[in-house]
Protein backbone atom coordinates (compact mmCIF):
# COMPACT_ATOMS: atom_id res chain seq x y z
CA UNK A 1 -18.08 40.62 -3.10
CA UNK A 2 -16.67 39.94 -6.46
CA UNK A 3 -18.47 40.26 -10.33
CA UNK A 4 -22.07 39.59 -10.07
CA UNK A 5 -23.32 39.95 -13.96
CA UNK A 6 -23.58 37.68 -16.26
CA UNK A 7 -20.52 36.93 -18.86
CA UNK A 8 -20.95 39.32 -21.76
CA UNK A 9 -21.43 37.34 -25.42
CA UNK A 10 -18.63 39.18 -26.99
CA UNK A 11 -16.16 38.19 -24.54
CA UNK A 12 -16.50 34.65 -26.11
CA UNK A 13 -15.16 36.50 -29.32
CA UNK A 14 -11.86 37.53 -28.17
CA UNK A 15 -8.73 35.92 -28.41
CA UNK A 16 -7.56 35.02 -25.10
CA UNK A 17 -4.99 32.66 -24.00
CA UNK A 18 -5.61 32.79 -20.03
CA UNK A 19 -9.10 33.62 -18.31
CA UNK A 20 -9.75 33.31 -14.87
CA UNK A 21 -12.93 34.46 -14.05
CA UNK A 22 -13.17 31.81 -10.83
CA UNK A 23 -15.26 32.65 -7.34
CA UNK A 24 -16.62 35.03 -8.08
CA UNK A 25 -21.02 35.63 -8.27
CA UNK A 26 -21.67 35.01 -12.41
CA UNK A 27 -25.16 33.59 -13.21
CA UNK A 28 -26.49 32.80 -16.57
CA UNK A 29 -25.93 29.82 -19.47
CA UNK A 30 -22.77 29.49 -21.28
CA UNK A 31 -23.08 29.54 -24.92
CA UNK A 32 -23.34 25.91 -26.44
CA UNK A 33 -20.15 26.48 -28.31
CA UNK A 34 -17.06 27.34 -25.45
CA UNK A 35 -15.06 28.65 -28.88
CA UNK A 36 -12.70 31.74 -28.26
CA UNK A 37 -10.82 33.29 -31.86
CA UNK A 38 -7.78 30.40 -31.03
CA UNK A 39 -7.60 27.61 -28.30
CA UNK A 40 -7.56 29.16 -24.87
CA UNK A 41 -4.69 27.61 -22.65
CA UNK A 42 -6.44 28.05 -19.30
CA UNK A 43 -10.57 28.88 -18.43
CA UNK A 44 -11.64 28.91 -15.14
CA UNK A 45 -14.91 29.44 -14.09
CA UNK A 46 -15.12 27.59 -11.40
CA UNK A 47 -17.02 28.73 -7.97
CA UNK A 48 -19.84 30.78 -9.58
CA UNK A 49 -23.57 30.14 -10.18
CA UNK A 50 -23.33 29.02 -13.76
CA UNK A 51 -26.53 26.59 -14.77
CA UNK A 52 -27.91 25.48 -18.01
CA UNK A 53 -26.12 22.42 -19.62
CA UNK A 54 -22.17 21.90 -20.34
CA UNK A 55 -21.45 23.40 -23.54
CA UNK A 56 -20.94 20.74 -26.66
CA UNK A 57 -17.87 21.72 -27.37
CA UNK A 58 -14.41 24.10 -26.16
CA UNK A 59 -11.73 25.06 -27.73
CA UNK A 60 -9.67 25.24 -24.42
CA UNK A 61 -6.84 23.30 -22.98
CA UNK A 62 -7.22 23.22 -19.45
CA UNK A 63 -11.00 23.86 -18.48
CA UNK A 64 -12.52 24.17 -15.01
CA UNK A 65 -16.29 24.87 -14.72
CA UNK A 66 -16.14 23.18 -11.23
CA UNK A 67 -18.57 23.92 -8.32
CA UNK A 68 -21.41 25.68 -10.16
CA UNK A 69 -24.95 24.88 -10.62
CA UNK A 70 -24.41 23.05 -14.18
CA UNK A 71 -27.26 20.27 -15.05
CA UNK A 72 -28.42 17.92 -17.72
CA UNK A 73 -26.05 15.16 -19.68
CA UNK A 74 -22.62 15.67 -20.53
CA UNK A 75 -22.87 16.05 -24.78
CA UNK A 76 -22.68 12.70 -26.15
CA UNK A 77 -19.99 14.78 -29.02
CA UNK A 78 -17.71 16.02 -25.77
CA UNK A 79 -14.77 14.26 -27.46
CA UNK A 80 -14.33 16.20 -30.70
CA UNK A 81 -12.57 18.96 -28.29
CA UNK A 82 -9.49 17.72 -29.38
CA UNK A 83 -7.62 20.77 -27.30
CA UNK A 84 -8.63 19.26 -23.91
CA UNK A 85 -6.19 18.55 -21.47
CA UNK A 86 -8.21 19.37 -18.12
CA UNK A 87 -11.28 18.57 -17.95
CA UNK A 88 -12.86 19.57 -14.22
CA UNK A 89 -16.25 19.72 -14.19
CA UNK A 90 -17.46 18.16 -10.27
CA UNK A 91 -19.52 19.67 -8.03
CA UNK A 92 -22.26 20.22 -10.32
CA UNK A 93 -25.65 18.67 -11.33
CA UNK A 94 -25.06 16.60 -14.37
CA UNK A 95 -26.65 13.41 -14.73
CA UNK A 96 -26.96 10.59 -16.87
CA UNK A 97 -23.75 8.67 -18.06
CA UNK A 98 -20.45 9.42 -19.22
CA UNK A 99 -20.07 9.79 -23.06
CA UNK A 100 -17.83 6.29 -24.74
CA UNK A 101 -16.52 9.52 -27.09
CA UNK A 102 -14.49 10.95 -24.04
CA UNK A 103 -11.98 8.46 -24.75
CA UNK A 104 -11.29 9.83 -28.35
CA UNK A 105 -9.28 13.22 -26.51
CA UNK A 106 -5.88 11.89 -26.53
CA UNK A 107 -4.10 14.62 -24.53
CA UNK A 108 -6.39 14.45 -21.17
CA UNK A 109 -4.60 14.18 -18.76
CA UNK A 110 -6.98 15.07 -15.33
CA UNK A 111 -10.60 14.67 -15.63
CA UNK A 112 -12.28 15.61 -12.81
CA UNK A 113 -16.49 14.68 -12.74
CA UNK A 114 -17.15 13.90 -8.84
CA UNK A 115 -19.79 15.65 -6.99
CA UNK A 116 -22.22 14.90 -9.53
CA UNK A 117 -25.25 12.63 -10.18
CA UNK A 118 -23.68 10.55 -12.68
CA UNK A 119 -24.64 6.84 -13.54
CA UNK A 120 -24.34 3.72 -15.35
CA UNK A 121 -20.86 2.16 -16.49
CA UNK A 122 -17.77 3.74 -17.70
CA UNK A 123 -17.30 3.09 -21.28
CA UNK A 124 -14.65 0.52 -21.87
CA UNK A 125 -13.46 2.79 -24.94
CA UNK A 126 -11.89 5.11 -22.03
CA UNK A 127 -8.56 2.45 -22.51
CA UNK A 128 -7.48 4.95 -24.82
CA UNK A 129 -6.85 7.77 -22.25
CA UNK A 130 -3.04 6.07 -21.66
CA UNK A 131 -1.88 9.78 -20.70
CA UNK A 132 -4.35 10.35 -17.58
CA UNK A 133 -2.39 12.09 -14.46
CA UNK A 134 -5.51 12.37 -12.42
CA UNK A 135 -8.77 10.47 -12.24
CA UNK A 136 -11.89 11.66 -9.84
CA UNK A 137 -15.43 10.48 -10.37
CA UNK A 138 -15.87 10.42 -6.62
CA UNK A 139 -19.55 11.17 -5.11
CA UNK A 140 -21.78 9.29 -8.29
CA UNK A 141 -23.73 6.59 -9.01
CA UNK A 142 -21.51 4.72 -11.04
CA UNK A 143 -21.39 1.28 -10.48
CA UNK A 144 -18.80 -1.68 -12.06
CA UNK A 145 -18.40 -2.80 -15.81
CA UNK A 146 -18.76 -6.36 -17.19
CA UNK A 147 -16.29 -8.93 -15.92
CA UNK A 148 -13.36 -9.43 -17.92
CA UNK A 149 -13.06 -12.97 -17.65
CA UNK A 150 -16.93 -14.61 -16.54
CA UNK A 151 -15.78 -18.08 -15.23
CA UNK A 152 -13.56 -16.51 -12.81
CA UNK A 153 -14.48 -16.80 -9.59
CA UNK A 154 -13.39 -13.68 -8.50
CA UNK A 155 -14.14 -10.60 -10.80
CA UNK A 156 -13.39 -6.98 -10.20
CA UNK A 157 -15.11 -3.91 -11.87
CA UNK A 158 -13.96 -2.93 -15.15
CA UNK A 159 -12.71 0.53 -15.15
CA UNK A 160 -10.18 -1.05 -12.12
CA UNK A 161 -9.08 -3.35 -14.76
CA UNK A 162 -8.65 -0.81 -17.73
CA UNK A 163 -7.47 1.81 -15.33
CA UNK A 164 -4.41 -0.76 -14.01
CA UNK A 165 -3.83 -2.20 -17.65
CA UNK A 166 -3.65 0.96 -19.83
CA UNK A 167 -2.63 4.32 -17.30
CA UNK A 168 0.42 4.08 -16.30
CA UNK A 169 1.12 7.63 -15.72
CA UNK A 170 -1.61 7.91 -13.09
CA UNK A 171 -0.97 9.62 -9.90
CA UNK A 172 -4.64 10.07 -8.42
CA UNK A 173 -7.43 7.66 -8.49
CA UNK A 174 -10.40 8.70 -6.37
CA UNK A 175 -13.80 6.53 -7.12
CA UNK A 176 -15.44 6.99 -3.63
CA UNK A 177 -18.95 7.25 -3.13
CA UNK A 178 -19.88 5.11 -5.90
CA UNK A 179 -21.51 1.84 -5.96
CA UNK A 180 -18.48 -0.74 -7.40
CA UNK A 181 -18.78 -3.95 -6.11
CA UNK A 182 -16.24 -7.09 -6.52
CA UNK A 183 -12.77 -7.52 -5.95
CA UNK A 184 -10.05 -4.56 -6.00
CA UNK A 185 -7.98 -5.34 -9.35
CA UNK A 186 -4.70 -6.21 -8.79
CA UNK A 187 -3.86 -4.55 -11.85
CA UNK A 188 -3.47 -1.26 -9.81
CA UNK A 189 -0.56 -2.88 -8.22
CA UNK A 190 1.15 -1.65 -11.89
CA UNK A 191 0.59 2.40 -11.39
CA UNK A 192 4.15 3.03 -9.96
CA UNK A 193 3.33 6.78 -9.93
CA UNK A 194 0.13 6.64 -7.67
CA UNK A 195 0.37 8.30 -4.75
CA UNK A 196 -3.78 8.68 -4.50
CA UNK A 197 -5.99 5.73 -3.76
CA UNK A 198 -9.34 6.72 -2.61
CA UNK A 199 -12.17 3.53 -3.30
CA UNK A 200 -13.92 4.57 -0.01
CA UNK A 201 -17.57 4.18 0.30
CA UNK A 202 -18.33 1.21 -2.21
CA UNK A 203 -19.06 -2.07 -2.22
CA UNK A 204 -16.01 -4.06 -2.54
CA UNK A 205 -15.19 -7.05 -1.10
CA UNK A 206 -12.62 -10.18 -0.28
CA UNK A 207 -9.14 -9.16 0.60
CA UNK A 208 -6.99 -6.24 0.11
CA UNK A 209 -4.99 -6.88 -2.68
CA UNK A 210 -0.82 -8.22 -1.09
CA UNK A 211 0.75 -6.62 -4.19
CA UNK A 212 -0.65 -2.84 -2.97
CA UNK A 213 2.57 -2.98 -1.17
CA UNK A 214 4.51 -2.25 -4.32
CA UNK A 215 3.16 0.76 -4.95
CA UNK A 216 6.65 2.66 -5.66
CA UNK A 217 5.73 6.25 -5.25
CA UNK A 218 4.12 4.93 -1.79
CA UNK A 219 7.63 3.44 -0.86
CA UNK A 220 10.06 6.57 -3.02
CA UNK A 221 9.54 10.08 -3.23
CA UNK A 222 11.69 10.59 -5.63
CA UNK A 223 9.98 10.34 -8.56
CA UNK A 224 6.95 12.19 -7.63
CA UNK A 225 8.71 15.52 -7.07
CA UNK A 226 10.73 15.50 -9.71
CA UNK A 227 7.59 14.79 -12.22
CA UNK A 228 5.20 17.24 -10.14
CA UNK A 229 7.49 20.29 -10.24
CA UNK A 230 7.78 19.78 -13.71
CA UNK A 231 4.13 18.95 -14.78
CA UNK A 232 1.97 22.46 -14.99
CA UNK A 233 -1.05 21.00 -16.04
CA UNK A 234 -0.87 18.29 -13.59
CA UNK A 235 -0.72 20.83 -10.91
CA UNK A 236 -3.23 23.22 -11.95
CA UNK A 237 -5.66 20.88 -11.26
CA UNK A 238 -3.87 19.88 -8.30
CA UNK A 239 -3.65 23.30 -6.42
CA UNK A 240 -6.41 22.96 -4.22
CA UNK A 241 -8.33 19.31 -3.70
CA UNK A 242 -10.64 18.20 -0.41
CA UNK A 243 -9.93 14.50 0.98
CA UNK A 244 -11.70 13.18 3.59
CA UNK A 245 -8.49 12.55 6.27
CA UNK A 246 -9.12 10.48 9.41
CA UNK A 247 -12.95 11.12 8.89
CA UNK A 248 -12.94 15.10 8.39
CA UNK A 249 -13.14 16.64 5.13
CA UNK A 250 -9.57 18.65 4.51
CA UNK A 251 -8.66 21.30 1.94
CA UNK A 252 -5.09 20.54 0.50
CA UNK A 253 -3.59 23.62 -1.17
CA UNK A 254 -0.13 23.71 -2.89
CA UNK A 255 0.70 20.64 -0.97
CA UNK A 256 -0.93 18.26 -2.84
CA UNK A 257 1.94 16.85 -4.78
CA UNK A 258 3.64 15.43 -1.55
CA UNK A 259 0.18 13.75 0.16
CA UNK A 260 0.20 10.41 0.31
CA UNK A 261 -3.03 8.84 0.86
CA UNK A 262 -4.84 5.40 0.55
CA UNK A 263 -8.71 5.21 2.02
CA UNK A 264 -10.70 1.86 1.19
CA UNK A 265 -12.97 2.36 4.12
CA UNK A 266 -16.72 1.20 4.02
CA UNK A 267 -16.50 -1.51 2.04
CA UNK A 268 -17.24 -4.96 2.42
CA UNK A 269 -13.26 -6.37 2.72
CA UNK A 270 -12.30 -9.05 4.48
CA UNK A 271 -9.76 -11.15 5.44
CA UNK A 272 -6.11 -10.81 7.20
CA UNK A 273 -4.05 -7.16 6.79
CA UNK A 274 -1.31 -8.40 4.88
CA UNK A 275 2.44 -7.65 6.58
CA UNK A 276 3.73 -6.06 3.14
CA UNK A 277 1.52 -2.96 3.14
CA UNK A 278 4.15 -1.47 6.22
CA UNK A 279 6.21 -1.42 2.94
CA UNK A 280 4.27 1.51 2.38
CA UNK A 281 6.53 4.28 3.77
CA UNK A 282 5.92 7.09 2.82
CA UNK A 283 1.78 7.12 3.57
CA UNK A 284 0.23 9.90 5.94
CA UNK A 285 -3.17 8.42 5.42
CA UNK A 286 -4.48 4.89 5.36
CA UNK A 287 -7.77 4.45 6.30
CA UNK A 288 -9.49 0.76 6.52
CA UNK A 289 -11.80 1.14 8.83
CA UNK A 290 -15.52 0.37 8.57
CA UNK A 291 -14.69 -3.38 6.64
CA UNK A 292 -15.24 -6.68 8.11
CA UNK A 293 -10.97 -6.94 8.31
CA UNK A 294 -10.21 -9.87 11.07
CA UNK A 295 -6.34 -10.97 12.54
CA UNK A 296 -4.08 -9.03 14.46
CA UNK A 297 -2.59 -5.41 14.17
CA UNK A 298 0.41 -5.38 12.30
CA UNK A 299 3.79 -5.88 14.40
CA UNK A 300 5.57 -3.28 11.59
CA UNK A 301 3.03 -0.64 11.40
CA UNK A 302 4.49 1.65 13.97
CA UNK A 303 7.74 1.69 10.97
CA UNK A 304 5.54 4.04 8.93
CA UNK A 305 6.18 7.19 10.13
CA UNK A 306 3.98 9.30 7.75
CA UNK A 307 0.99 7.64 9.16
């Protein structure tokens, strides 16, 4: 059955370092402040009935309020939490856009706002997250950011751009369900550590990018498990994740760190497969189905063995 109450106002008082309060049957608003005595490591309070709006401000380093009944805008002054460094709020009810001021937390490493009813552009200040592990604003409204250059012929939506340019250390990228529209940036070909690539469910379009192929920890495992076993924040937020595999929703637990998985399916792409993407190992999932793809199946693709 689990705790069915709501949370107590002097529990906010303590000073805690770990509280995991998660799936279990709380109901009520949290407190507009998320402030315990000193920073909080981990708060989870994820998998309850939680609603009112996200508090303005926490004083916690990793945070999951995940899967609750949470509504209204995320505050505007989110980024003064200086603490965060997980921020995993999907599967909620929150609406309007997502705050320019996010970009001012300079530890965040996983933010986590899909399942939501989110909108509009993401702010081009976000360049400044440079230490993101873990991206997922899947299952929005968001759509794609001002053109870098405008006499291109070809553009592609911003946050691809800042996202290939400026995060380097990202391992999970998972922007399905939104409405982006243009050209896949090539500058994603640069994210050596990605092992995540979920743009299902937009509107993209012309061909799938040749350099994808490069994608190192696609082609090497080595560096992913040597960084994953030794990354605890990366992997809290990694414990349990849902991807939709071969058209069924799955529940990854524990084994996330060793899934390989690219899904650009139902969008408008076109052209040839290029050969190069057999490159690609070490993949168990890769899903292009539902594009307007033409040319022959790949002579090599029987070499990739995860698939």
């Amino acid at each position: 059955m689990g705790i069915s109450d709501t949370i107590p106002e002097w529990l906010w008082k303590l000073d805690i370092n770990w509280l995991d309060l998660s799936r279990n049957q709380l109901f009520g608003n949290l407190p507009d402040s998320l402030s315990f005595i000193s920073t909080a490591h981990f708060v989870d309070l994820s998998f309850n009935g939680l609603v009112g709006r996200l508090p303005c401000s926490f004083n916690v380093t990793l945070l999951f309020l995940g899967n609750n009944l949470l509504s209204g805008q995320i505050p505007l002054n989110i980024g003064d939490s200086s603490s965060l460094e997980v921020l995993h709020v999907s599967g909620n009810l929150l609406n309007g856009g997502t705050p320019t001021s996010i970009g001012k937390i300079k530890y965040l490493s996983v933010i986590g706002l899909s399942n939501n009813q989110l909108s509009g552009k993401i702010p081009k200040k976000w360049n400044n997250l440079n230490q993101l592990y873990a991206i997922d604003l899947s299952k929005n409204k968001l759509s794609a950011g001002i053109p870098i250059d405008r006499t291109a012929q070809s553009y592609t939506p911003l946050i691809l751009e800042i996202i290939g340019e400026r995060m380097s250390s990202l391992k999970q990228l998972r922007l399905l369900g939104n409405r982006y529209t243009r050209d896949i940036s090539k500058q994603l070909c640069r994210l050596s550590h990605l092992h995540i690539l979920d743009l299902a469910l937009n509107n993209l379009s012309r061909s799938i990018p040749q350099c994808l192929s490069d994608l190192i920890a696609l082609i090497s495992m080595t560096l992913l498990h040597t960084e994953f076993d030794e990354d605890m924040t990366y992997a809290s937020y990694s414990k349990h994740m849902e991807l939709v595999v071969k058209g069924q929703d799955m529940l990854f637990e524990s084994i996330l760190s060793i899934v390989n998985f690219i899904d650009l399916s139902s969008n408008n792409l076109w052209r040839e497969i290029r050969d190069g993407i057999t490159n690609l190992s070490k993949l168990s999932t890769l899903n292009l189905s539902q594009n307007q793809l033409i040319g022959k199946i790949l002579e090599n693709i029987g070499g990739m063995q995860g698939l």
